[in-house]
C-alpha atoms as a PDB file:
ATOM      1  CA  UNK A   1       0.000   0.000   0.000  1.00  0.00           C
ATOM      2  CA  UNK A   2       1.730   3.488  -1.007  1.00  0.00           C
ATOM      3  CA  UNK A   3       0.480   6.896  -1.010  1.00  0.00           C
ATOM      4  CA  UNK A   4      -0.573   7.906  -4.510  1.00  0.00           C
ATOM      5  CA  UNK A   5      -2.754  11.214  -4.635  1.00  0.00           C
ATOM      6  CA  UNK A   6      -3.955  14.341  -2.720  1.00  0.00           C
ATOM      7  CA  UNK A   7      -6.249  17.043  -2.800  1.00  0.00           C
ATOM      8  CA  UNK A   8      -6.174  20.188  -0.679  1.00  0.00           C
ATOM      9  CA  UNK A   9      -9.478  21.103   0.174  1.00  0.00           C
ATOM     10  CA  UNK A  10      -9.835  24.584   1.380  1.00  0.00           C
ATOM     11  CA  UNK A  11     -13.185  25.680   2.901  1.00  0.00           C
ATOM     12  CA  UNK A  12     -14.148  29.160   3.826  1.00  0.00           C
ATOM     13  CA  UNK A  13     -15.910  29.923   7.030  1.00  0.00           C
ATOM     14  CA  UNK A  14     -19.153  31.758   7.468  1.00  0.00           C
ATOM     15  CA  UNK A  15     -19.906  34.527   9.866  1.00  0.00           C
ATOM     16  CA  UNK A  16     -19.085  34.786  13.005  1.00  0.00           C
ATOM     17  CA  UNK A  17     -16.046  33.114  11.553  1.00  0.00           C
ATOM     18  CA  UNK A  18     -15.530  30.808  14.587  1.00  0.00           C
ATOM     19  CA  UNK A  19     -11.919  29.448  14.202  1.00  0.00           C
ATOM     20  CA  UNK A  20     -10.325  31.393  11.821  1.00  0.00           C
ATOM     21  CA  UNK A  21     -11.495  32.779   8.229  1.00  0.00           C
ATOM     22  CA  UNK A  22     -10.926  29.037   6.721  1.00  0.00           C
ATOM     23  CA  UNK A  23     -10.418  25.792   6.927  1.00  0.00           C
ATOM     24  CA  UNK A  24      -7.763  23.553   4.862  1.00  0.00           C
ATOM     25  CA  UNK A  25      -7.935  19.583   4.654  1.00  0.00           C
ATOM     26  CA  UNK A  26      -5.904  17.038   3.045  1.00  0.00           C
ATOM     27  CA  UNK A  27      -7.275  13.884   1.583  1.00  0.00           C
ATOM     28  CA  UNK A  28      -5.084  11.119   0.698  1.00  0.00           C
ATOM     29  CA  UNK A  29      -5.635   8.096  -1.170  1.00  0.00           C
ATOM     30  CA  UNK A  30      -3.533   4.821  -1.454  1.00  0.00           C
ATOM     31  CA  UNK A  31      -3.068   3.076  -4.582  1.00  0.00           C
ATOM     32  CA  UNK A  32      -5.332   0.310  -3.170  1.00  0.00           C
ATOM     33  CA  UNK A  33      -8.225   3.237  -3.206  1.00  0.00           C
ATOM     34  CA  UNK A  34      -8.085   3.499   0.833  1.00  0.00           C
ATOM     35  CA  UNK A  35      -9.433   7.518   1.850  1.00  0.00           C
ATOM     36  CA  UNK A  36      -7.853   9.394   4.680  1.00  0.00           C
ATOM     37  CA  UNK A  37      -8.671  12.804   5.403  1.00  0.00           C
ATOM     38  CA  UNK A  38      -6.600  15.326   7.853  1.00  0.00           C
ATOM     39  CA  UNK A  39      -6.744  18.890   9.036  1.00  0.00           C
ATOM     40  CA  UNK A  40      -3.718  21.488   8.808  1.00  0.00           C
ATOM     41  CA  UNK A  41      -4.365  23.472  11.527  1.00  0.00           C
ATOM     42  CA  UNK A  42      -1.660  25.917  12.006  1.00  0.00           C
ATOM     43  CA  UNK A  43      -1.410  27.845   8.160  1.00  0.00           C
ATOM     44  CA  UNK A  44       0.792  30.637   9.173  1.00  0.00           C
ATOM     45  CA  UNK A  45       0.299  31.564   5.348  1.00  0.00           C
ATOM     46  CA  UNK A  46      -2.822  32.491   2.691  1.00  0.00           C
ATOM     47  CA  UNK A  47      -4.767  29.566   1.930  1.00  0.00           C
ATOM     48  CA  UNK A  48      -3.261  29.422  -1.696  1.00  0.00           C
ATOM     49  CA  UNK A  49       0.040  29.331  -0.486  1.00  0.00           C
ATOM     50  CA  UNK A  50      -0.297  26.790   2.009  1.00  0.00           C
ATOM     51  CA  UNK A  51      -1.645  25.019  -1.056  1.00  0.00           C
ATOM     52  CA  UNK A  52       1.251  24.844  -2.095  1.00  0.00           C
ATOM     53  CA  UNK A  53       3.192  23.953   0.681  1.00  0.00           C
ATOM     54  CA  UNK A  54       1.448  20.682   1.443  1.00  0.00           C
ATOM     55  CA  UNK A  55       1.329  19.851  -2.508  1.00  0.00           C
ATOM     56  CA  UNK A  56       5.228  19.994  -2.549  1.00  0.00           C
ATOM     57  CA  UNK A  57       5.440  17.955   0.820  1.00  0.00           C
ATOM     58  CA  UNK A  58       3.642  15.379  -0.572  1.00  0.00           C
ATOM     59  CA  UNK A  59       5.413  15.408  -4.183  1.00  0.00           C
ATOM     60  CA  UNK A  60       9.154  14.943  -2.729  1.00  0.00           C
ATOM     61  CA  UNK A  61       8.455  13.035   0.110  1.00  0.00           C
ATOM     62  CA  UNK A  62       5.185  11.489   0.421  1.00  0.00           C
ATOM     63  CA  UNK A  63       4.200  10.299  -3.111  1.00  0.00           C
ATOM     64  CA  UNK A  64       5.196   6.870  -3.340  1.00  0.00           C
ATOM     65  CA  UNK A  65       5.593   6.123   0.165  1.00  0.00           C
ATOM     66  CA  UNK A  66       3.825   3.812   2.115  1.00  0.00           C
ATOM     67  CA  UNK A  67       1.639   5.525   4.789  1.00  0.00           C
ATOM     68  CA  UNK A  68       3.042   3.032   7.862  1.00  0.00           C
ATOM     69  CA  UNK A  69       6.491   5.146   7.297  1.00  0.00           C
ATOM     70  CA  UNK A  70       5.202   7.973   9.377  1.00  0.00           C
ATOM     71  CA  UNK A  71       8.452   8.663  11.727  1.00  0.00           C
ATOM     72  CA  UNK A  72      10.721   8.628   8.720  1.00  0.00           C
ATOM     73  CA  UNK A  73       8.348  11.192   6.705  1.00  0.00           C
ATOM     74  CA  UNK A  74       8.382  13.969   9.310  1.00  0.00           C
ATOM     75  CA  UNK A  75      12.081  13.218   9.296  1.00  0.00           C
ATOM     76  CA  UNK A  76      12.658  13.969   5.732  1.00  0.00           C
ATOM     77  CA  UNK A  77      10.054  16.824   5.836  1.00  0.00           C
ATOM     78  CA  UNK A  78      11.969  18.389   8.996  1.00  0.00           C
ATOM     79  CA  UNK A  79      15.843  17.440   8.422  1.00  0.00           C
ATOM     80  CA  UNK A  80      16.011  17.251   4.213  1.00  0.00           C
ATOM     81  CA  UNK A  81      18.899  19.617   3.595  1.00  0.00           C
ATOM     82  CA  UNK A  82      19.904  19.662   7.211  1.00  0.00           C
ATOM     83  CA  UNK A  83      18.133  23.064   8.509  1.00  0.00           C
ATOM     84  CA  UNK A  84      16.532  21.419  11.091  1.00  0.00           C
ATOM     85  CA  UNK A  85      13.497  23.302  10.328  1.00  0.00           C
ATOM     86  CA  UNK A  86      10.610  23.359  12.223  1.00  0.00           C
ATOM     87  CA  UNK A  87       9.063  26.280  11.193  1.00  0.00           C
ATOM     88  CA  UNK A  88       5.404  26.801  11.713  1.00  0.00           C
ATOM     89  CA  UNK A  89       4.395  26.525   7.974  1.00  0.00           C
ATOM     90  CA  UNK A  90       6.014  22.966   7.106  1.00  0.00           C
ATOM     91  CA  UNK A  91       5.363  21.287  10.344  1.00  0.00           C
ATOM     92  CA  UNK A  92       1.745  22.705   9.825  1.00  0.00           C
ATOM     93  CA  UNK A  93       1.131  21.276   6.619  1.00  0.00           C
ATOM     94  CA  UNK A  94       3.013  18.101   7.614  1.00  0.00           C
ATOM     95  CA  UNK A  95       0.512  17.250  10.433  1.00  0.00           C
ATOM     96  CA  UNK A  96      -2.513  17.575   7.919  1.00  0.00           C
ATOM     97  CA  UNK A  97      -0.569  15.038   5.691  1.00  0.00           C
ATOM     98  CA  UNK A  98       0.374  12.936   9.214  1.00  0.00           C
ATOM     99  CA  UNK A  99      -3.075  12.890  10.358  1.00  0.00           C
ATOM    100  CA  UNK A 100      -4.548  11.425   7.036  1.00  0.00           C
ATOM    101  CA  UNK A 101      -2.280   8.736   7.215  1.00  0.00           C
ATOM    102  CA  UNK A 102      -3.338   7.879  10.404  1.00  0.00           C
ATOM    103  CA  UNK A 103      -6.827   7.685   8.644  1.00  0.00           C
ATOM    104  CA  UNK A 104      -5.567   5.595   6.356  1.00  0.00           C
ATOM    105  CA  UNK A 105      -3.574   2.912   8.661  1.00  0.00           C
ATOM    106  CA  UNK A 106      -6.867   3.101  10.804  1.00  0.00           C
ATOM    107  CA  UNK A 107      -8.961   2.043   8.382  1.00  0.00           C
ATOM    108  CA  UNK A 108      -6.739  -0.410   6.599  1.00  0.00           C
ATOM    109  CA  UNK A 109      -6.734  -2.730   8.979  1.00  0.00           C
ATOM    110  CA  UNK A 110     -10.515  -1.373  10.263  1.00  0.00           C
ATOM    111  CA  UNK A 111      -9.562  -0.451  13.473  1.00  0.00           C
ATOM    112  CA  UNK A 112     -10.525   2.815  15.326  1.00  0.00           C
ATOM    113  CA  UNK A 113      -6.827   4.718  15.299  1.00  0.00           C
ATOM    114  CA  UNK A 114      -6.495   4.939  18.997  1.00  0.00           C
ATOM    115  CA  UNK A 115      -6.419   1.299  19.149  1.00  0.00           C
ATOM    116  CA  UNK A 116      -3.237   1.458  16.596  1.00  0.00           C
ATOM    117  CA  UNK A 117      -1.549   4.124  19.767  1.00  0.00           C
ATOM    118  CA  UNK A 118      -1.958   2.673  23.007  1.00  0.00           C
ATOM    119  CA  UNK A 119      -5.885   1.822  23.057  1.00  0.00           C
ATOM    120  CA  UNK A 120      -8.586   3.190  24.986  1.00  0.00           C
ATOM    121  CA  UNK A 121      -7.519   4.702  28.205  1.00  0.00           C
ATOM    122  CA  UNK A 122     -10.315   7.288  29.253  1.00  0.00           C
ATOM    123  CA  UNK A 123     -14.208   6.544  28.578  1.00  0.00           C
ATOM    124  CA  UNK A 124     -14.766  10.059  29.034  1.00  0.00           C
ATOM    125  CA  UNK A 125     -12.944  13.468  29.291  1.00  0.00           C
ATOM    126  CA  UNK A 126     -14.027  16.804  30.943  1.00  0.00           C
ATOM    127  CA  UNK A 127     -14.422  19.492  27.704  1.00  0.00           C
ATOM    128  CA  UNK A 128     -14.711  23.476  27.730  1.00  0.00           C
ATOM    129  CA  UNK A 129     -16.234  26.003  25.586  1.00  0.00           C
ATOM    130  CA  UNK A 130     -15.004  29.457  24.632  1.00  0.00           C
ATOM    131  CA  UNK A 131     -17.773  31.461  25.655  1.00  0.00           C
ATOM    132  CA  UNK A 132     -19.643  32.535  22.433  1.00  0.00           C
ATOM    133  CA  UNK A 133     -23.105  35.444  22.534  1.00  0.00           C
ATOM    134  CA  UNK A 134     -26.280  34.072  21.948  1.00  0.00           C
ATOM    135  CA  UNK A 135     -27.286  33.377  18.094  1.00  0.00           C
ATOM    136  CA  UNK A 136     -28.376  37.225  16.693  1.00  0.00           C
ATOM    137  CA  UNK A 137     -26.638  38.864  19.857  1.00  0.00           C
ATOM    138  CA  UNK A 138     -24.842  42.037  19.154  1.00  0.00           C
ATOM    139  CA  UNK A 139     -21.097  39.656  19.556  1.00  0.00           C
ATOM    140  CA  UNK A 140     -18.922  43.204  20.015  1.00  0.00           C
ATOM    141  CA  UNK A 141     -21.322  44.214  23.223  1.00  0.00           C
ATOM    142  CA  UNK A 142     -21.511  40.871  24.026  1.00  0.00           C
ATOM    143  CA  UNK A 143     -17.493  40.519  24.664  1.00  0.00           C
ATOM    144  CA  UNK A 144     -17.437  44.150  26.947  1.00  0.00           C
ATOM    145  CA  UNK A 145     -20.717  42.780  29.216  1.00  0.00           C
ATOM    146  CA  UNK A 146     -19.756  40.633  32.061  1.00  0.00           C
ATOM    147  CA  UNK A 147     -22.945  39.929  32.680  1.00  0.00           C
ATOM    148  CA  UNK A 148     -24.170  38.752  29.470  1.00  0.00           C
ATOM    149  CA  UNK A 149     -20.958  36.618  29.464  1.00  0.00           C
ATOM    150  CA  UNK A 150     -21.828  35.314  33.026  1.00  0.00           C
ATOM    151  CA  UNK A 151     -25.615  34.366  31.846  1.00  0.00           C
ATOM    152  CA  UNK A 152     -24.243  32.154  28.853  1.00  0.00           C
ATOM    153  CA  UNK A 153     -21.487  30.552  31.312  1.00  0.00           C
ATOM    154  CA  UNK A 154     -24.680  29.533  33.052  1.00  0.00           C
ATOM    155  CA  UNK A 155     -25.914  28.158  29.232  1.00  0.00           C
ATOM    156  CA  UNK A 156     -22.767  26.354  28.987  1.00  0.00           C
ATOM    157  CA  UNK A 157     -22.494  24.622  32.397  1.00  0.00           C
ATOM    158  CA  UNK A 158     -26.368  23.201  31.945  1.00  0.00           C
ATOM    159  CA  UNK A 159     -24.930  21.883  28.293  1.00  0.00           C
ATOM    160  CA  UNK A 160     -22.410  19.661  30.556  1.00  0.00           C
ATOM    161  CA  UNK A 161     -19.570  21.901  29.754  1.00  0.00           C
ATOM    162  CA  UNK A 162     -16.977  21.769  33.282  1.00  0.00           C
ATOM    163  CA  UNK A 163     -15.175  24.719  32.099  1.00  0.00           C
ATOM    164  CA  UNK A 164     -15.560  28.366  30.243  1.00  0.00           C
ATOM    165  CA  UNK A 165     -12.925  29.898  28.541  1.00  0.00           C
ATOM    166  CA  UNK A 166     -12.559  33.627  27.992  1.00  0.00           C
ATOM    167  CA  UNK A 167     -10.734  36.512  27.483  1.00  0.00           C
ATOM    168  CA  UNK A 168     -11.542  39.830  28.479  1.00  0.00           C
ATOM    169  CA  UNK A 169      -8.354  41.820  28.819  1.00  0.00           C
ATOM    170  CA  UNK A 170      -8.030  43.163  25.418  1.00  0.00           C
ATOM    171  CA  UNK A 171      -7.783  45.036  23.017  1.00  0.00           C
ATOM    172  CA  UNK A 172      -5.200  42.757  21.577  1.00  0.00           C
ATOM    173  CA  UNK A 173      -1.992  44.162  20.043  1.00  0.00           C
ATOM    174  CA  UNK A 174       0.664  42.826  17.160  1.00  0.00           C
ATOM    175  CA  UNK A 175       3.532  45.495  19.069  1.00  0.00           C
ATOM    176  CA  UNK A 176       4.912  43.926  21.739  1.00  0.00           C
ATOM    177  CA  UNK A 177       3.388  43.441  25.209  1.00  0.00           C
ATOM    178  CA  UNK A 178       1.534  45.554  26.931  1.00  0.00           C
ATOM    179  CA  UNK A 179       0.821  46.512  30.496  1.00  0.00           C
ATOM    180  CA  UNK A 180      -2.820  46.654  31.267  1.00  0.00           C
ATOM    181  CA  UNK A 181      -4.890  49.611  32.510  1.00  0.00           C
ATOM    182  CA  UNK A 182      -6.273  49.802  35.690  1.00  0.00           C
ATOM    183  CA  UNK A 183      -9.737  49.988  34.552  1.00  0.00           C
ATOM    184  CA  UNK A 184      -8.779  47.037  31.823  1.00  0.00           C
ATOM    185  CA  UNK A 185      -7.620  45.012  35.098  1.00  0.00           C
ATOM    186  CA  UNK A 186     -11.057  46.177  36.564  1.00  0.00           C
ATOM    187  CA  UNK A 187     -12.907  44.611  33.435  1.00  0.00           C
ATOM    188  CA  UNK A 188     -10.726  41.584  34.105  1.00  0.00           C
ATOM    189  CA  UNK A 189     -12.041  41.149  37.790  1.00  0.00           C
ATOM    190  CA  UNK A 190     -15.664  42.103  36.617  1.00  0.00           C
ATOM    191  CA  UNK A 191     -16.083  39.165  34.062  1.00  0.00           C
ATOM    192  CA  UNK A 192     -14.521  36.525  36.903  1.00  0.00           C
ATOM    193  CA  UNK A 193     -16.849  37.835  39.806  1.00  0.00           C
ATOM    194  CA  UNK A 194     -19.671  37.632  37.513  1.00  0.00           C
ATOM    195  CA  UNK A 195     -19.103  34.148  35.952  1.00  0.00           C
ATOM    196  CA  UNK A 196     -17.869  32.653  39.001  1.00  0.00           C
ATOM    197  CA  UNK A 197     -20.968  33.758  40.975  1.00  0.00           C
ATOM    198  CA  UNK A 198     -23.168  32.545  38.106  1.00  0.00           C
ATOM    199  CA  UNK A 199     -21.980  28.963  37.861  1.00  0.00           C
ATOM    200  CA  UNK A 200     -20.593  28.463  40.858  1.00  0.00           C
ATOM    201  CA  UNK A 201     -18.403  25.550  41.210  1.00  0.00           C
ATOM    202  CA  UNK A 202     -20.248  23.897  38.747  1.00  0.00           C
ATOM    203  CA  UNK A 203     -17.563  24.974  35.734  1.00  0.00           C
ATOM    204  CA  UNK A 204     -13.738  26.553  35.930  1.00  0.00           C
ATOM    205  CA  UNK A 205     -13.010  29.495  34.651  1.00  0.00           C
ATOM    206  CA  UNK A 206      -9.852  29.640  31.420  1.00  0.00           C
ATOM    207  CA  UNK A 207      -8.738  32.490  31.191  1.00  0.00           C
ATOM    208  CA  UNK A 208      -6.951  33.633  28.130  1.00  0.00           C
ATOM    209  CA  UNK A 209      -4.678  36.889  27.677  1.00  0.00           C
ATOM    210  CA  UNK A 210      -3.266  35.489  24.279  1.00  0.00           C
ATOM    211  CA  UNK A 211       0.236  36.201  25.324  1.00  0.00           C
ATOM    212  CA  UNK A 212      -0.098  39.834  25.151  1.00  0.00           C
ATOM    213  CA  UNK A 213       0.828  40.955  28.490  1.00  0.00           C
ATOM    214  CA  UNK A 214       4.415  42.418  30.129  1.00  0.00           C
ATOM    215  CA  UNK A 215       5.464  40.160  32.882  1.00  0.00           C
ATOM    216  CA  UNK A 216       4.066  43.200  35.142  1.00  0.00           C
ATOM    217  CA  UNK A 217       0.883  43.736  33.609  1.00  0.00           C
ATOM    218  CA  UNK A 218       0.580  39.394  33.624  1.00  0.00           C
ATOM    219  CA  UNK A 219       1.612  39.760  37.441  1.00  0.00           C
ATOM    220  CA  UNK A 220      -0.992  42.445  38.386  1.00  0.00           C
ATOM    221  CA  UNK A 221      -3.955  40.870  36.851  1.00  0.00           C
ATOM    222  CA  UNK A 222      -3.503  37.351  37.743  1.00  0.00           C
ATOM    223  CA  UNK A 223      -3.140  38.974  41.476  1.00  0.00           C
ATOM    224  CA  UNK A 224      -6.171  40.576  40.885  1.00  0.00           C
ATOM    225  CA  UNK A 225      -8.370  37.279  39.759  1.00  0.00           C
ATOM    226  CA  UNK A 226      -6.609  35.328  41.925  1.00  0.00           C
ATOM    227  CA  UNK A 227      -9.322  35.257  44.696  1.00  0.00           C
ATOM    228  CA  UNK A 228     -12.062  33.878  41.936  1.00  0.00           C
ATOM    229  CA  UNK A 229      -9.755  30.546  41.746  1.00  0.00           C
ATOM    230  CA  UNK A 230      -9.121  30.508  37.964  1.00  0.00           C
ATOM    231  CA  UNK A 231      -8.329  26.908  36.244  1.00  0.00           C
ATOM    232  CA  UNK A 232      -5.873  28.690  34.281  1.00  0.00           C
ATOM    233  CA  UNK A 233      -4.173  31.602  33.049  1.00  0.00           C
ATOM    234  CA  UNK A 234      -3.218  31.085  29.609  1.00  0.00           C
ATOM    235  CA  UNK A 235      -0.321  32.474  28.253  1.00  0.00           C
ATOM    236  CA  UNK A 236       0.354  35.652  30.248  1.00  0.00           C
END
């Protein structure tokens, strides 16, 4: 069984473009007519690009190979020419390529692919939810109102989601980081007193600063929502 084609499938996302602005999936097929289908998630590039970046991965390395070969694919994709690359865009576009040959192994020998990895360890797991406004809602008042984000934690939590995950200390930046405001760190403290009085201990709070903070400004607010007992605070 060897890899023989691909197709890049890139799919645009619809308003309130959840995610990211699109999607991009691989789908490989053997030469035996076996499907496998994987997702590159991190496209640091246009979609068109990244095209192109997983078409010439799979034309030099993975055309031709058999899909069991996985370990010595990234190793070509990641050492060939000895730069020792691993660079957002390749490894990205790898992983869509890696995961579809998972598909493939998985379902050439009809086996779910956790069985091919170690098996079944945990019948269930806990899962969280970003905290997203209510279908219609006005989503840029939605994101400043701690209390309309506390009422939908409430949503969440009776869904059987055992954590929320937010983020209310932007505006975000692309210069640098940036040492909050007091009345930003004010917001910050609103949105946990709110959420944590709404659900309880019935769901953690995530909280996410997207790694835009100074090591002060991280320091001050995590000090500040300290007291509301926060899961975790992502990236500071």
């Amino acid at each position: 069984m060897k890899l023989q084609d691909l197709e890049v499938i890139i799919v645009g996302n619809p308003p309130p473009s959840y995610g990211g602005r699109y999607f991009i999936f691989t789908k490989l097929t053997t030469d035996n007519g076996i499907v496998g289908y994987g997702e590159v998630y991190a496209a640091t590039v246009g979609p068109q690009a990244m095209k192109a970046v997983i078409e010439d991965l799979f034309e030099r390395y993975f055309q031709g190979c058999e899909p069991h070969r996985i370990e010595h694919l990234y190793r070509l994709c990641y050492s060939s020419g000895f730069t020792q690359r691993p660079d957002l865009t390749v490894m990205g576009a790898f992983s869509g390529l890696e995961i579809a040959c998972w598909d493939i192994l998985g379902k050439s020998v009809d086996k779910p692919v956790h069985q091919l990895i170690g098996g079944e360890l945990n019948r269930q797991l806990r899962a969280y939810t970003y905290l997203y406004c209510a279908p219609g809602a006005d989503e840029m008042a939605f994101y400043g109102d701690p209390i309309a984000s506390a009422e939908r934690a409430v949503h969440y939590a009776d869904l059987g989601f055992t954590a929320v995950k937010f983020d209310p200390a932007g505006s975000y930046h692309t210069h640098g980081g940036y040492q909050p405001a007091l009345a930003e760190t004010t917001r910050c403290v609103d949105f946990c007193r709110e959420i944590r009085a709404a659900v309880g201990d019935r769901a953690d709070m995530l909280f996410g600063t997207h790694g835009q903070f100074t090591t002060g400004g991280a320091i001050r607010v995590a000090a500040a929502i300290e007291q509301y007992a926060p899961l975790w605070f992502e990236e500071p």
